[in-house]
Each structure stands twice: as C-alpha cells, then as structure tokens.
PDB file of N, CA and C in Angstrom:
ATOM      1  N   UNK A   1       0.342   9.800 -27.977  1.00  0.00           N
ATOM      2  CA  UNK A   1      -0.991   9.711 -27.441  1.00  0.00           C
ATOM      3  C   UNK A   1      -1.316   8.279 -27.017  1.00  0.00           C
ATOM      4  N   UNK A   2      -1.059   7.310 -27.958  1.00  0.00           N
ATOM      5  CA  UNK A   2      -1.312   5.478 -27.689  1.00  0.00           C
ATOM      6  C   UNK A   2      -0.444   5.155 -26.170  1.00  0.00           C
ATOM      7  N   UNK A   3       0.797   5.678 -26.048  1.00  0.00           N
ATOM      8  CA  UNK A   3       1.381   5.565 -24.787  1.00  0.00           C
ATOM      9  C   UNK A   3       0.990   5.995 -23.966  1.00  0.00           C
ATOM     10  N   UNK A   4       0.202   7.554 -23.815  1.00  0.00           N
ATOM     11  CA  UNK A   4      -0.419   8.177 -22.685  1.00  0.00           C
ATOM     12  C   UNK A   4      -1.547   7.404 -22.439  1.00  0.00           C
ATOM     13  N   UNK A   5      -2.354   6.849 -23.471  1.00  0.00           N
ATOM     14  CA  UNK A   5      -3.454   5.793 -23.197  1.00  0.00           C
ATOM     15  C   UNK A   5      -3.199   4.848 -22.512  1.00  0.00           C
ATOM     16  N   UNK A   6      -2.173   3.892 -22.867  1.00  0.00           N
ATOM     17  CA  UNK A   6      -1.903   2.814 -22.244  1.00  0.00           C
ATOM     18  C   UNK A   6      -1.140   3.059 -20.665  1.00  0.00           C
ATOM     19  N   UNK A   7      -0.360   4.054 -20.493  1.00  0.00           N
ATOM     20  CA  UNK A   7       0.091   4.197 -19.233  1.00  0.00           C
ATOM     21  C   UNK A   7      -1.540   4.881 -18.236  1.00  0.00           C
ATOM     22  N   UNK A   8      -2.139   5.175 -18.513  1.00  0.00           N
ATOM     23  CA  UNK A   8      -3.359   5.320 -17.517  1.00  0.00           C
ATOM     24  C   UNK A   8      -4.873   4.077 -17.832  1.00  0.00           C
ATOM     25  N   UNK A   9      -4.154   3.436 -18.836  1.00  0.00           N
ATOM     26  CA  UNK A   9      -4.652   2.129 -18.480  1.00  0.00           C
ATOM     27  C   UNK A   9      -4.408   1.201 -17.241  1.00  0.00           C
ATOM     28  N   UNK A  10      -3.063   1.380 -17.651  1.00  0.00           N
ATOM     29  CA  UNK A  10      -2.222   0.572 -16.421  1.00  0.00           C
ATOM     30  C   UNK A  10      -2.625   0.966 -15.164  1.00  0.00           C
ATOM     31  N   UNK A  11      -2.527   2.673 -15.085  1.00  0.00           N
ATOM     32  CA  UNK A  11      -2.997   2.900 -13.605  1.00  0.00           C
ATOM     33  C   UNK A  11      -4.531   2.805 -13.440  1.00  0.00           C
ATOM     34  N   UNK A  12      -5.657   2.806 -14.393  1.00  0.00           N
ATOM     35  CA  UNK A  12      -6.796   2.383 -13.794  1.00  0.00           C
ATOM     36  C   UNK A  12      -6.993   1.085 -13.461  1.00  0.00           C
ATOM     37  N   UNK A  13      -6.290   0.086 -13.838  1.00  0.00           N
ATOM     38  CA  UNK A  13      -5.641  -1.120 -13.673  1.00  0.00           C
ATOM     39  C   UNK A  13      -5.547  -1.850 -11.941  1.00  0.00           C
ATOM     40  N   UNK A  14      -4.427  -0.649 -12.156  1.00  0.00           N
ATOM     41  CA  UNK A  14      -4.161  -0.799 -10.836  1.00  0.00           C
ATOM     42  C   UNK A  14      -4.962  -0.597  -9.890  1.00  0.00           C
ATOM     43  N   UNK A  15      -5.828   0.621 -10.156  1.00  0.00           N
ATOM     44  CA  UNK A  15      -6.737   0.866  -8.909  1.00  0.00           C
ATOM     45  C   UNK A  15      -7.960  -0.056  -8.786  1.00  0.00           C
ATOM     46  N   UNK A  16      -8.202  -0.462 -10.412  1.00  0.00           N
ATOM     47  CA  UNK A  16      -9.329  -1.314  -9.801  1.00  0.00           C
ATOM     48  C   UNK A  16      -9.350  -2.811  -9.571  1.00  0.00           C
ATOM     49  N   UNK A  17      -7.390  -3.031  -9.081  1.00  0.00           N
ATOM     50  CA  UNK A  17      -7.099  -4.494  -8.813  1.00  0.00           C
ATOM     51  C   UNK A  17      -7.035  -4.202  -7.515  1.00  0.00           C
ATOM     52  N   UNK A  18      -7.028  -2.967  -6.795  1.00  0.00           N
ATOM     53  CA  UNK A  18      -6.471  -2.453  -5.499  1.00  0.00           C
ATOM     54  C   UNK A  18      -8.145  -2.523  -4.644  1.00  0.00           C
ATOM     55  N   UNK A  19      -9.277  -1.975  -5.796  1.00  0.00           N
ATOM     56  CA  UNK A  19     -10.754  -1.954  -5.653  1.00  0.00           C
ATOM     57  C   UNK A  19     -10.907  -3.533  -5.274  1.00  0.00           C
ATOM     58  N   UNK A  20     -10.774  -4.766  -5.878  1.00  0.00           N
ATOM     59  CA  UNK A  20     -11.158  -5.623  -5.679  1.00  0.00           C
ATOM     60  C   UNK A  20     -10.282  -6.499  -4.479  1.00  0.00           C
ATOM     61  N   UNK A  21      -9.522  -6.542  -4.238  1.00  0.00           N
ATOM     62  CA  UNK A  21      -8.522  -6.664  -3.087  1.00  0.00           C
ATOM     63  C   UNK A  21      -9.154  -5.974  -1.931  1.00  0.00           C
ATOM     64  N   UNK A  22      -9.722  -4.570  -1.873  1.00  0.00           N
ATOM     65  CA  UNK A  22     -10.652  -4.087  -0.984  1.00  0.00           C
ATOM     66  C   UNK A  22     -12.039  -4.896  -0.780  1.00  0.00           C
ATOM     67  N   UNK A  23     -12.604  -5.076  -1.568  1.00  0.00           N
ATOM     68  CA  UNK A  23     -13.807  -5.549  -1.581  1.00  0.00           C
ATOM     69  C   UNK A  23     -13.627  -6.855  -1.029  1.00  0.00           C
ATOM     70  N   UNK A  24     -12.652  -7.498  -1.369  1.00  0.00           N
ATOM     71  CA  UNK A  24     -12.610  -9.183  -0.621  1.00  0.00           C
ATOM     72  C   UNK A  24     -12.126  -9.167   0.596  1.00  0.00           C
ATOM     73  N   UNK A  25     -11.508  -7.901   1.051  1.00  0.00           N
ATOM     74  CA  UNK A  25     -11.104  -7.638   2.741  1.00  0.00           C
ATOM     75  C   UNK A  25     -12.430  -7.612   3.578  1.00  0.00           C
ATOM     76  N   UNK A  26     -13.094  -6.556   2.809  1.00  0.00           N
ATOM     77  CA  UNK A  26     -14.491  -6.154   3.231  1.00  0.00           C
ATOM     78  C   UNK A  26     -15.192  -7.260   3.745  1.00  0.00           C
ATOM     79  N   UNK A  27     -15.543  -7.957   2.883  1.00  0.00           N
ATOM     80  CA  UNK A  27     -16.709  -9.274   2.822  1.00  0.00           C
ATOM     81  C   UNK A  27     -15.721 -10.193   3.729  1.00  0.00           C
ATOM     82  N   UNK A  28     -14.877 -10.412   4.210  1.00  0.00           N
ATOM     83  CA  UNK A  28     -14.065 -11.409   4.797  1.00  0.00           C
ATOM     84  C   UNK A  28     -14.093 -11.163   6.613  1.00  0.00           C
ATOM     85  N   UNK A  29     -13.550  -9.705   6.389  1.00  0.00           N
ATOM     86  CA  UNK A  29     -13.290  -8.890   7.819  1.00  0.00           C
ATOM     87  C   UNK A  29     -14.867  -8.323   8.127  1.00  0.00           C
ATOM     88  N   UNK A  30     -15.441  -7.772   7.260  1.00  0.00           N
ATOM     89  CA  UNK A  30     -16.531  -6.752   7.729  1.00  0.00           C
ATOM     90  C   UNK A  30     -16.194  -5.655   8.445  1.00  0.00           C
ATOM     91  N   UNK A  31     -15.083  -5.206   8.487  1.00  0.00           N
ATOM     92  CA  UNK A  31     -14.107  -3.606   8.825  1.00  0.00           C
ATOM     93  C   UNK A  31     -14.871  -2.935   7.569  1.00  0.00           C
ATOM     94  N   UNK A  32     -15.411  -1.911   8.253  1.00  0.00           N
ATOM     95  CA  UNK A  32     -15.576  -0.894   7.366  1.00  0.00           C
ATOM     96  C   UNK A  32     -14.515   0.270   7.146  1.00  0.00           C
ATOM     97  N   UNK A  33     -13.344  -0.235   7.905  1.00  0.00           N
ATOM     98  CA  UNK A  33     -12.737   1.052   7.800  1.00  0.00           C
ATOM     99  C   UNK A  33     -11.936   0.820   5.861  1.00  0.00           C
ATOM    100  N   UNK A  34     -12.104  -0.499   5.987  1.00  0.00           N
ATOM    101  CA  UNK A  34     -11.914  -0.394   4.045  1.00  0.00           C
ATOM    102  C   UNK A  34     -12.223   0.654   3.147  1.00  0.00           C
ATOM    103  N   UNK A  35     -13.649   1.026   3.632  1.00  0.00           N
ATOM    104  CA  UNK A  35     -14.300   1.864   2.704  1.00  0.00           C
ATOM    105  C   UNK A  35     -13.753   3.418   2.074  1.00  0.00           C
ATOM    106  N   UNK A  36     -12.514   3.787   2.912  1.00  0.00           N
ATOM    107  CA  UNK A  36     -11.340   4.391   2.804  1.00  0.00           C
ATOM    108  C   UNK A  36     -10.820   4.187   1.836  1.00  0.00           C
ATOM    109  N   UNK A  37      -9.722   2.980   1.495  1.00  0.00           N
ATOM    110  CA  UNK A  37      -9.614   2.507   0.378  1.00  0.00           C
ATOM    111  C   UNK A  37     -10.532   2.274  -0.948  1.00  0.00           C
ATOM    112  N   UNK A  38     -11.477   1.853  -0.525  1.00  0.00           N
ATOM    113  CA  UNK A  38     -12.480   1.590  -2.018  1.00  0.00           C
ATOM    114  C   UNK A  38     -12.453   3.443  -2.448  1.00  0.00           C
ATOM    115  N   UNK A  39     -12.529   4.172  -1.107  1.00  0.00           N
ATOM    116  CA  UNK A  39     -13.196   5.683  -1.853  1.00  0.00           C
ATOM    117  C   UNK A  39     -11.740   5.989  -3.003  1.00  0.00           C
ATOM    118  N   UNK A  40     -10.742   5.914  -2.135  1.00  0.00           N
ATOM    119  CA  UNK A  40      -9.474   6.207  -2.975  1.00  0.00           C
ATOM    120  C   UNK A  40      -9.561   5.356  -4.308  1.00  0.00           C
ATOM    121  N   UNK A  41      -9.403   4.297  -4.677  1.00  0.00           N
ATOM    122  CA  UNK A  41      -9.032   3.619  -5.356  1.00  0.00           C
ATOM    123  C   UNK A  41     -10.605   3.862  -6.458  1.00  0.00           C
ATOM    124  N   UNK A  42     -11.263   4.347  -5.939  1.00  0.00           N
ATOM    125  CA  UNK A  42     -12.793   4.764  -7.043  1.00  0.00           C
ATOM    126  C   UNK A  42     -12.194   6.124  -7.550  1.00  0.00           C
ATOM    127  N   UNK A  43     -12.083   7.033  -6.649  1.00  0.00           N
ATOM    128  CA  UNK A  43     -11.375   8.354  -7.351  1.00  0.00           C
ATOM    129  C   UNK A  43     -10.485   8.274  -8.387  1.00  0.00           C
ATOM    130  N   UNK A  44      -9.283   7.573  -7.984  1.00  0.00           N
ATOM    131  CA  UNK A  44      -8.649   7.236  -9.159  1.00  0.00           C
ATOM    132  C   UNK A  44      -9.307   6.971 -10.135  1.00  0.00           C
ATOM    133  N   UNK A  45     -10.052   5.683 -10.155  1.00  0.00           N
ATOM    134  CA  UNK A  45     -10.360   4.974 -11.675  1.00  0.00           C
ATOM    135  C   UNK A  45     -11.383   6.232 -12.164  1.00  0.00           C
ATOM    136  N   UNK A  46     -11.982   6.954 -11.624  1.00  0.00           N
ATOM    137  CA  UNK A  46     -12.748   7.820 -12.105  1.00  0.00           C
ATOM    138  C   UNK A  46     -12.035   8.972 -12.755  1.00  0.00           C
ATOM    139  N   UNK A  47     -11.665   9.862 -11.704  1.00  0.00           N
ATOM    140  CA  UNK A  47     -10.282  10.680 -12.409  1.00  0.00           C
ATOM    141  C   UNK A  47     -10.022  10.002 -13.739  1.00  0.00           C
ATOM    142  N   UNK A  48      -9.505   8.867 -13.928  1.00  0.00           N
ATOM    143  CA  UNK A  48      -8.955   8.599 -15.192  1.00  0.00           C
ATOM    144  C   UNK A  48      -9.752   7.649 -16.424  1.00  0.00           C
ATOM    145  N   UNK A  49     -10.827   7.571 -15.858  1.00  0.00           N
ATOM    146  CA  UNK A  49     -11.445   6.920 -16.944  1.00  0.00           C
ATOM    147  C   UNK A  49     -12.756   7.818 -17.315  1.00  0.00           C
ATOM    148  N   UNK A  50     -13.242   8.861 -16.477  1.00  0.00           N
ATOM    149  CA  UNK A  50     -14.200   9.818 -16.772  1.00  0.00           C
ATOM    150  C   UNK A  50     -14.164  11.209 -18.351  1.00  0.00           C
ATOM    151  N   UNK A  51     -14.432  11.198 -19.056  1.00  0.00           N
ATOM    152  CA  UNK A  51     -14.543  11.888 -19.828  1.00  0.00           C
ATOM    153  C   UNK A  51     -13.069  11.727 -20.974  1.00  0.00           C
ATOM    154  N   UNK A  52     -12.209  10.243 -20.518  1.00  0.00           N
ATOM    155  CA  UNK A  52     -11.294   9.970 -21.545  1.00  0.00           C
ATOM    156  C   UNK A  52     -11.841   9.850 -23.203  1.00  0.00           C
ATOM    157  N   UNK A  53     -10.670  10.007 -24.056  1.00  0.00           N
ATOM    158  CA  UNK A  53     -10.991  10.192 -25.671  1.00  0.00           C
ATOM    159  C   UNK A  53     -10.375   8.607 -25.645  1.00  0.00           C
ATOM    160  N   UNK A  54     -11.178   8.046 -25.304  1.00  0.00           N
ATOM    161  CA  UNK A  54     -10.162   6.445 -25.461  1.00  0.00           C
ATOM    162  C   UNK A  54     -11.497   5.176 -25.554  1.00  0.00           C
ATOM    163  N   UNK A  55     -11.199   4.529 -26.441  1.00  0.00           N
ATOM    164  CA  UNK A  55     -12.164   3.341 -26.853  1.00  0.00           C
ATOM    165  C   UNK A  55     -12.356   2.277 -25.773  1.00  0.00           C
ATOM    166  N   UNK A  56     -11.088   2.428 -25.467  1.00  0.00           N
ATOM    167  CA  UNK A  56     -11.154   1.027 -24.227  1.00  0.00           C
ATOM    168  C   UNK A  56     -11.976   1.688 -22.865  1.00  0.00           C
ATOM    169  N   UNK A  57     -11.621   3.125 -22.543  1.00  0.00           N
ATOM    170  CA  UNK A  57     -12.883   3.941 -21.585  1.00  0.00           C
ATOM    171  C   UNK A  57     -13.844   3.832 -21.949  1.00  0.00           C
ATOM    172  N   UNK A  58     -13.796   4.178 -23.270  1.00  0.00           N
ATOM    173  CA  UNK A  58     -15.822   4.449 -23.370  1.00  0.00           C
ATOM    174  C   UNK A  58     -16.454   3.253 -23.455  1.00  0.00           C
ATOM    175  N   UNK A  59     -16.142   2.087 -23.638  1.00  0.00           N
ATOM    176  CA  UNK A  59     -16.270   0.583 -23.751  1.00  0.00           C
ATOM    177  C   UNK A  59     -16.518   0.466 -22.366  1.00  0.00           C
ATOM    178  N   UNK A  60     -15.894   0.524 -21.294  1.00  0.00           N
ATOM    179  CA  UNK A  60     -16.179   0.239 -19.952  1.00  0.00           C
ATOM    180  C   UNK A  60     -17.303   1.086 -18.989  1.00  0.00           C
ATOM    181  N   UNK A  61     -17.880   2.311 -19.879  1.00  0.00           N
ATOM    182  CA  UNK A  61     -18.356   3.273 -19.020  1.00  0.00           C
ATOM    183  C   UNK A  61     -19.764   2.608 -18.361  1.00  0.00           C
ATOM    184  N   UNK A  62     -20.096   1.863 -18.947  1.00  0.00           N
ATOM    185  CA  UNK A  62     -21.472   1.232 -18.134  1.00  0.00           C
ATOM    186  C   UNK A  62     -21.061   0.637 -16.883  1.00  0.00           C
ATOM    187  N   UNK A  63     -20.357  -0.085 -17.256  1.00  0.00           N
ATOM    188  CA  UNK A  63     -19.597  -0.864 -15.615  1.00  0.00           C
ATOM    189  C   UNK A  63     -19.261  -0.138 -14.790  1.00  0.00           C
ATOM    190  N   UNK A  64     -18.248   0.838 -15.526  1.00  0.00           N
ATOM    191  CA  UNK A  64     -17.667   2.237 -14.182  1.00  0.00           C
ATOM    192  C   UNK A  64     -18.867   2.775 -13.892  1.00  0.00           C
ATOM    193  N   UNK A  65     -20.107   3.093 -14.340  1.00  0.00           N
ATOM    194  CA  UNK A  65     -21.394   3.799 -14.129  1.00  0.00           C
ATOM    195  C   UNK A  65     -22.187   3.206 -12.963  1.00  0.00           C
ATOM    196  N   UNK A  66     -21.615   1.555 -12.542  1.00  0.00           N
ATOM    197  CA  UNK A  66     -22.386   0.807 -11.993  1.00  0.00           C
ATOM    198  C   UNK A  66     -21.660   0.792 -10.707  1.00  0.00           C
ATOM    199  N   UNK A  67     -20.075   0.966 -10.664  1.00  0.00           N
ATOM    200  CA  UNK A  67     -19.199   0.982  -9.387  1.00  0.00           C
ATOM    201  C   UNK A  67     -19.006   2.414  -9.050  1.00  0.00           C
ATOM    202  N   UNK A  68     -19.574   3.210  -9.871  1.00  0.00           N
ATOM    203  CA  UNK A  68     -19.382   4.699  -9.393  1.00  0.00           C
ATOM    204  C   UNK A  68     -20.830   5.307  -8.513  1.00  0.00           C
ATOM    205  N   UNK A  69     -22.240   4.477  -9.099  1.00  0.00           N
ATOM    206  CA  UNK A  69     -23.284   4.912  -8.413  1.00  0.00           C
ATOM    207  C   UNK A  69     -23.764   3.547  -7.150  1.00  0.00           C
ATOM    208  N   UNK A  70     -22.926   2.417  -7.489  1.00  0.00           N
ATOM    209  CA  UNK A  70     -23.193   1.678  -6.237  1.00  0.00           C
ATOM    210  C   UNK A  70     -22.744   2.710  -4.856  1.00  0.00           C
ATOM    211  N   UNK A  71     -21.140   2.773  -4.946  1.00  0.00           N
ATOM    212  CA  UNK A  71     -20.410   3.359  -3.820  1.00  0.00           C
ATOM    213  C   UNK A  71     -20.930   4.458  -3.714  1.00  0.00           C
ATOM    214  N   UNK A  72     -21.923   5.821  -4.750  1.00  0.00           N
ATOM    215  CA  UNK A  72     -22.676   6.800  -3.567  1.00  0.00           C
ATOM    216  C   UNK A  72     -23.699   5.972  -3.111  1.00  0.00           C
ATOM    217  N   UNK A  73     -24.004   4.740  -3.020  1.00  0.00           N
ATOM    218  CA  UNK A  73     -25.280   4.469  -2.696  1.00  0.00           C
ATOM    219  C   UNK A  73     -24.763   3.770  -0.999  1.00  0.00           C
ATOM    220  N   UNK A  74     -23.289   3.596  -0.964  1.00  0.00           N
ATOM    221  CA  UNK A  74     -22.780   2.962   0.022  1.00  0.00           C
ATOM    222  C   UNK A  74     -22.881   4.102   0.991  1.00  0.00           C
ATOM    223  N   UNK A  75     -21.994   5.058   0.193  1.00  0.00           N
ATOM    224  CA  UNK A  75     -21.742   6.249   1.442  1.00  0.00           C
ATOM    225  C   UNK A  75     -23.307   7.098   1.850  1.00  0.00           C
ATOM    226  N   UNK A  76     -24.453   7.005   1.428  1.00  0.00           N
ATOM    227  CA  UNK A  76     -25.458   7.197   1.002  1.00  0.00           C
ATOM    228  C   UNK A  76     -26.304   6.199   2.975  1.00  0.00           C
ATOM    229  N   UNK A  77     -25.959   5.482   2.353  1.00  0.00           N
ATOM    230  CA  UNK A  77     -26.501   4.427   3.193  1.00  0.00           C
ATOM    231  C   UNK A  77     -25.963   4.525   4.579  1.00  0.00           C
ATOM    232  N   UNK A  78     -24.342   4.570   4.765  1.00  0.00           N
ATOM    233  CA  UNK A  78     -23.491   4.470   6.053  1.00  0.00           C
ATOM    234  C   UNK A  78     -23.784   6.485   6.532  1.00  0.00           C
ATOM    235  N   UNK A  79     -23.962   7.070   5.700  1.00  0.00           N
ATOM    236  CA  UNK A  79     -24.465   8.294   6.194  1.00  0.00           C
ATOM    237  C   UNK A  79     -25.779   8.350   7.441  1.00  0.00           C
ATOM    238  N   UNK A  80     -26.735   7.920   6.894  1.00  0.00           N
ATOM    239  CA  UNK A  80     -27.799   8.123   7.542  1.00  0.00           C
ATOM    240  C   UNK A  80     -28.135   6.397   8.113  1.00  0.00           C
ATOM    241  N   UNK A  81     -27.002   6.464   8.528  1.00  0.00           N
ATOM    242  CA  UNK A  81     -27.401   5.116  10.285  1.00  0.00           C
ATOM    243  C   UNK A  81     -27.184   6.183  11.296  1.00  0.00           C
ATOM    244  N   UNK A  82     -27.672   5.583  12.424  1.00  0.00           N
ATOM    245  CA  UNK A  82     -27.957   6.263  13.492  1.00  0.00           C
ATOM    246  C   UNK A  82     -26.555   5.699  13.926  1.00  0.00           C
ATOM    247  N   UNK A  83     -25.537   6.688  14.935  1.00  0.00           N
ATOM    248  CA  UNK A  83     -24.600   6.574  15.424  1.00  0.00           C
ATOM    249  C   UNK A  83     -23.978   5.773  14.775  1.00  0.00           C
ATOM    250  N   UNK A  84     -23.664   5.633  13.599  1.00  0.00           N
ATOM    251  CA  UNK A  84     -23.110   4.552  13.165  1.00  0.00           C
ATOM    252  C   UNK A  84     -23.242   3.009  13.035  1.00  0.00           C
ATOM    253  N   UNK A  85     -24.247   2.633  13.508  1.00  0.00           N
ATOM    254  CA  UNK A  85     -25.174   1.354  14.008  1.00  0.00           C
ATOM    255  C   UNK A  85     -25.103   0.886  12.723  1.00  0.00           C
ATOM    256  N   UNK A  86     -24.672  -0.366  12.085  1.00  0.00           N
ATOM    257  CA  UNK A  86     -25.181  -0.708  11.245  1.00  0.00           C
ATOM    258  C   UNK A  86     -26.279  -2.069  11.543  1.00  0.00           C
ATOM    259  N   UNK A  87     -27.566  -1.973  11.082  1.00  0.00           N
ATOM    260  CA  UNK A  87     -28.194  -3.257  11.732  1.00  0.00           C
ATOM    261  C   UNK A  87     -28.281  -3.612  10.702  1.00  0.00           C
ATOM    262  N   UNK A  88     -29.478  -4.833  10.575  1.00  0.00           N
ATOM    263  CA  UNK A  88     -29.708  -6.018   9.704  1.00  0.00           C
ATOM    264  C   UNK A  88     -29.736  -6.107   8.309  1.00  0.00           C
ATOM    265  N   UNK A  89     -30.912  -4.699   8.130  1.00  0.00           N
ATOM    266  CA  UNK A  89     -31.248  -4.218   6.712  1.00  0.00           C
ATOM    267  C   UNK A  89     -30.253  -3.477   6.267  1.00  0.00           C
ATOM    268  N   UNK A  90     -29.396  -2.442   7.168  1.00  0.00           N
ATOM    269  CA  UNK A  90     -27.995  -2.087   6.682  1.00  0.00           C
ATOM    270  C   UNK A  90     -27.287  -2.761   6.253  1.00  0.00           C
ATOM    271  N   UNK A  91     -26.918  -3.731   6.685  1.00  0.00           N
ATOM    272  CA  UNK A  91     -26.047  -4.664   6.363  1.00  0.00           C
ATOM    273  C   UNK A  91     -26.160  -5.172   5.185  1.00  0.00           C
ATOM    274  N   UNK A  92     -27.668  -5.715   4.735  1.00  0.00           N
ATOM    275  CA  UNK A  92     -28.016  -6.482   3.508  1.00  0.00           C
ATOM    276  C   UNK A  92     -28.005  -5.236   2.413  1.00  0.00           C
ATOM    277  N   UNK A  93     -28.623  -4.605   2.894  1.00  0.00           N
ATOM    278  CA  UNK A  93     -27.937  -3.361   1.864  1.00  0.00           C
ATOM    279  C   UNK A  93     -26.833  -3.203   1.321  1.00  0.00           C
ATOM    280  N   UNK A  94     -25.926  -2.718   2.424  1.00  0.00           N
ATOM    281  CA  UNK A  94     -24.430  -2.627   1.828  1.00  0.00           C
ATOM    282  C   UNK A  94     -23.977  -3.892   1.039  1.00  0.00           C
ATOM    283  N   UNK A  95     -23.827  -5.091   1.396  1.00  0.00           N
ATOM    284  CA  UNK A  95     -23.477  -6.208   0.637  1.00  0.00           C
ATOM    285  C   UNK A  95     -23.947  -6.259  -0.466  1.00  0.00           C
ATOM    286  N   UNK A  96     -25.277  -5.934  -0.731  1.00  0.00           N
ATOM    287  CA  UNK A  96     -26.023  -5.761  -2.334  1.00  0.00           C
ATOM    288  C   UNK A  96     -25.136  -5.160  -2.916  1.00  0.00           C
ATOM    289  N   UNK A  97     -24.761  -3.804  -2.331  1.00  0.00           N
ATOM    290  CA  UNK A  97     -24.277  -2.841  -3.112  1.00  0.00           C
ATOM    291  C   UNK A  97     -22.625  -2.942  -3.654  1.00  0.00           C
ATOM    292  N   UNK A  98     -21.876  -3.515  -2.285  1.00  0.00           N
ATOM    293  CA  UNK A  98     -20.832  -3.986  -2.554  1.00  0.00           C
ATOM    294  C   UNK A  98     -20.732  -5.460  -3.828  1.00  0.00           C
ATOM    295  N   UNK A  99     -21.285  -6.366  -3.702  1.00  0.00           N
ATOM    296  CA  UNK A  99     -21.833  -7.650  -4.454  1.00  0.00           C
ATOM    297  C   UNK A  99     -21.711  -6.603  -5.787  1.00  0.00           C
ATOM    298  N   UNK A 100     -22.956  -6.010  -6.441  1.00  0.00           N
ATOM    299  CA  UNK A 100     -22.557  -5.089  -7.870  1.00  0.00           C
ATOM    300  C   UNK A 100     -21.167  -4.013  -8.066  1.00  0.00           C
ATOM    301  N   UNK A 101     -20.665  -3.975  -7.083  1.00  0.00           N
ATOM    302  CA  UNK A 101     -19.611  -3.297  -7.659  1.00  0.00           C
ATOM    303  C   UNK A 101     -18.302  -4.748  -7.602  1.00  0.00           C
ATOM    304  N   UNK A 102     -18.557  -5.502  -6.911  1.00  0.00           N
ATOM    305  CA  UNK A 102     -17.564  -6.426  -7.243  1.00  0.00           C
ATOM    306  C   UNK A 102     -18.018  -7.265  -8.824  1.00  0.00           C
ATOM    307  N   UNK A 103     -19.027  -7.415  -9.052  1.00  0.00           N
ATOM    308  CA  UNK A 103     -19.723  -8.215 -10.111  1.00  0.00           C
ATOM    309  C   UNK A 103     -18.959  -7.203 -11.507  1.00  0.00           C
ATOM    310  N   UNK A 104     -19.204  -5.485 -11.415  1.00  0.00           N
ATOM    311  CA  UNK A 104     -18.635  -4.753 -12.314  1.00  0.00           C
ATOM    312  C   UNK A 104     -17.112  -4.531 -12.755  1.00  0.00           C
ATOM    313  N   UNK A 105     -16.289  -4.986 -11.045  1.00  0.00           N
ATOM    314  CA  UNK A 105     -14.797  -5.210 -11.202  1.00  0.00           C
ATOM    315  C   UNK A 105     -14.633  -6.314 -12.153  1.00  0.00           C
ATOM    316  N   UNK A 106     -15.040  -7.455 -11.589  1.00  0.00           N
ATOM    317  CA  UNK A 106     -14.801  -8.756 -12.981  1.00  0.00           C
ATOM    318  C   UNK A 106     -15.123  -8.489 -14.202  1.00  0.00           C
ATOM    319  N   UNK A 107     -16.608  -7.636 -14.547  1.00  0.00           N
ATOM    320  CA  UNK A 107     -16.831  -7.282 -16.027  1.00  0.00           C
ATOM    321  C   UNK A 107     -15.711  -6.595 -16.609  1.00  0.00           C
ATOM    322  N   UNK A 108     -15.216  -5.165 -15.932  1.00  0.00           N
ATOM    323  CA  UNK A 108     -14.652  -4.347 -15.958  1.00  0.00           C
ATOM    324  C   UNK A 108     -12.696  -5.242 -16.882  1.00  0.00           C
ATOM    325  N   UNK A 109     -11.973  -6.234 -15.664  1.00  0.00           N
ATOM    326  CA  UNK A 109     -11.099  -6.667 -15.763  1.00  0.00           C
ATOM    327  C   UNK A 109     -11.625  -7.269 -17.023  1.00  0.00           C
ATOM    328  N   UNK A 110     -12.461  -8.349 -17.179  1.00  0.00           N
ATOM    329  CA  UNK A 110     -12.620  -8.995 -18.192  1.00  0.00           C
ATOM    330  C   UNK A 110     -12.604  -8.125 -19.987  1.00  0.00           C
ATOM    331  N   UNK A 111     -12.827  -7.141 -19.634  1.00  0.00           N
ATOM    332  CA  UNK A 111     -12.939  -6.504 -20.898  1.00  0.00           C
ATOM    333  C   UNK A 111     -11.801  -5.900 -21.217  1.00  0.00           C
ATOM    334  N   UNK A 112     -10.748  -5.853 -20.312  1.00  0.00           N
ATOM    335  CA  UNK A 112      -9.403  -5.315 -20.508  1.00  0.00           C
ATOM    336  C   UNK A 112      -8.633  -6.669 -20.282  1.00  0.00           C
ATOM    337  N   UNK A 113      -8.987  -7.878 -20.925  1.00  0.00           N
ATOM    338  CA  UNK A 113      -8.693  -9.318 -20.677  1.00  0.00           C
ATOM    339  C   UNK A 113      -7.787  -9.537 -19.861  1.00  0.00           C
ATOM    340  N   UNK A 114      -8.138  -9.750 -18.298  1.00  0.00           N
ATOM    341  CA  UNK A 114      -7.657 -10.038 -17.024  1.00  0.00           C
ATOM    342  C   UNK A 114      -8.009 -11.176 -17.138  1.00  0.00           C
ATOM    343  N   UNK A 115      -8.704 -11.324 -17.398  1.00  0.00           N
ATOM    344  CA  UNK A 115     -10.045 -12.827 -16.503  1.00  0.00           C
ATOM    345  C   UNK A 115     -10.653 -13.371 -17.824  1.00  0.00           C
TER     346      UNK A 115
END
C-alpha cells in the first residue's frame, strides 16, 4: 500500500511540475492554447489526489481545492467571451485566476518539500 502511495505521489508530482511549467509558458507567451495542457495535467492531479486514503492528499486538499476551482473559473470565464475576444477585464481576470493557481502549485510543492 506505502508503495502504491508513493508511486502516485510521484505521478501527481509530475503533473503538477508539468502544471507549473504550463503556467510560466502562459504568463510569458499569452497562448492560450496552453490551457490544454493545464486541463490535462489538472485531471491527472485530481484523478489522483481526489478522494485518496493518504495523509500527504488530505494535507494538500485545500490547495488542490484552490487549483481545481480557480481553472473552472478559467474555463468559466474563456466560455462566455464573445467570439473568443479576450479584452481588458478578461484578461485581468484570467491572470488573477492563473496567479492563485500558480501561488497553490508552490504551496502544494512546498508541502511535499520541493521548494
């Protein structure tokens, strides 16, 4: 069981080193076609950290709570622009939203001592 824990440690790991690697493309490029990646790499960590019997999950669930309801608030947001337009207040929006889910990746790593 301690091995099955730790091997889907590793892979939530991974996804949410793959999450933050997205997020710094994002803010750099401003391609939204990232948001592809962030969705994948959120599924994962969710898939595997959602309803786990594991201390080091339930320890993180506030943070995952915070990168799991930012990003519907992303797709939320890029939904209802007109043709896809993102203007001014879109914009400052999304960055808010992106900004807390990157703020929750560092909490997140930090508590599985990355950082």
């Amino acid at each position: 069981m301690e091995q099955e824990a730790n091997e889907n440690h590793i892979k939530f790991i991974d996804a949410l080193m793959r999450l933050g690697g997205t997020i710094e493309a994002l803010f750099r490029e401003g391609d939204v076609s990232h948001f592809s990646e962030m969705n994948a790499a959120i599924k994962e960590m969710y898939a595997l950290q959602h309803g786990a019997d594991d201390d080091a999950f339930r320890a993180i669930d506030p943070e995952c709570a915070v990168v799991y309801g930012n990003f519907d608030m992303i797709v939320g947001v890029l939904r209802s622009t007109e043709e896809g337009r993102i203007d001014e207040a879109t914009r400052r929006a999304l960055d808010k939203f992106l900004h807390n889910i990157a703020e929750a990746v560092v909490n997140i790593a930090a508590m599985f001592g990355l950082v």
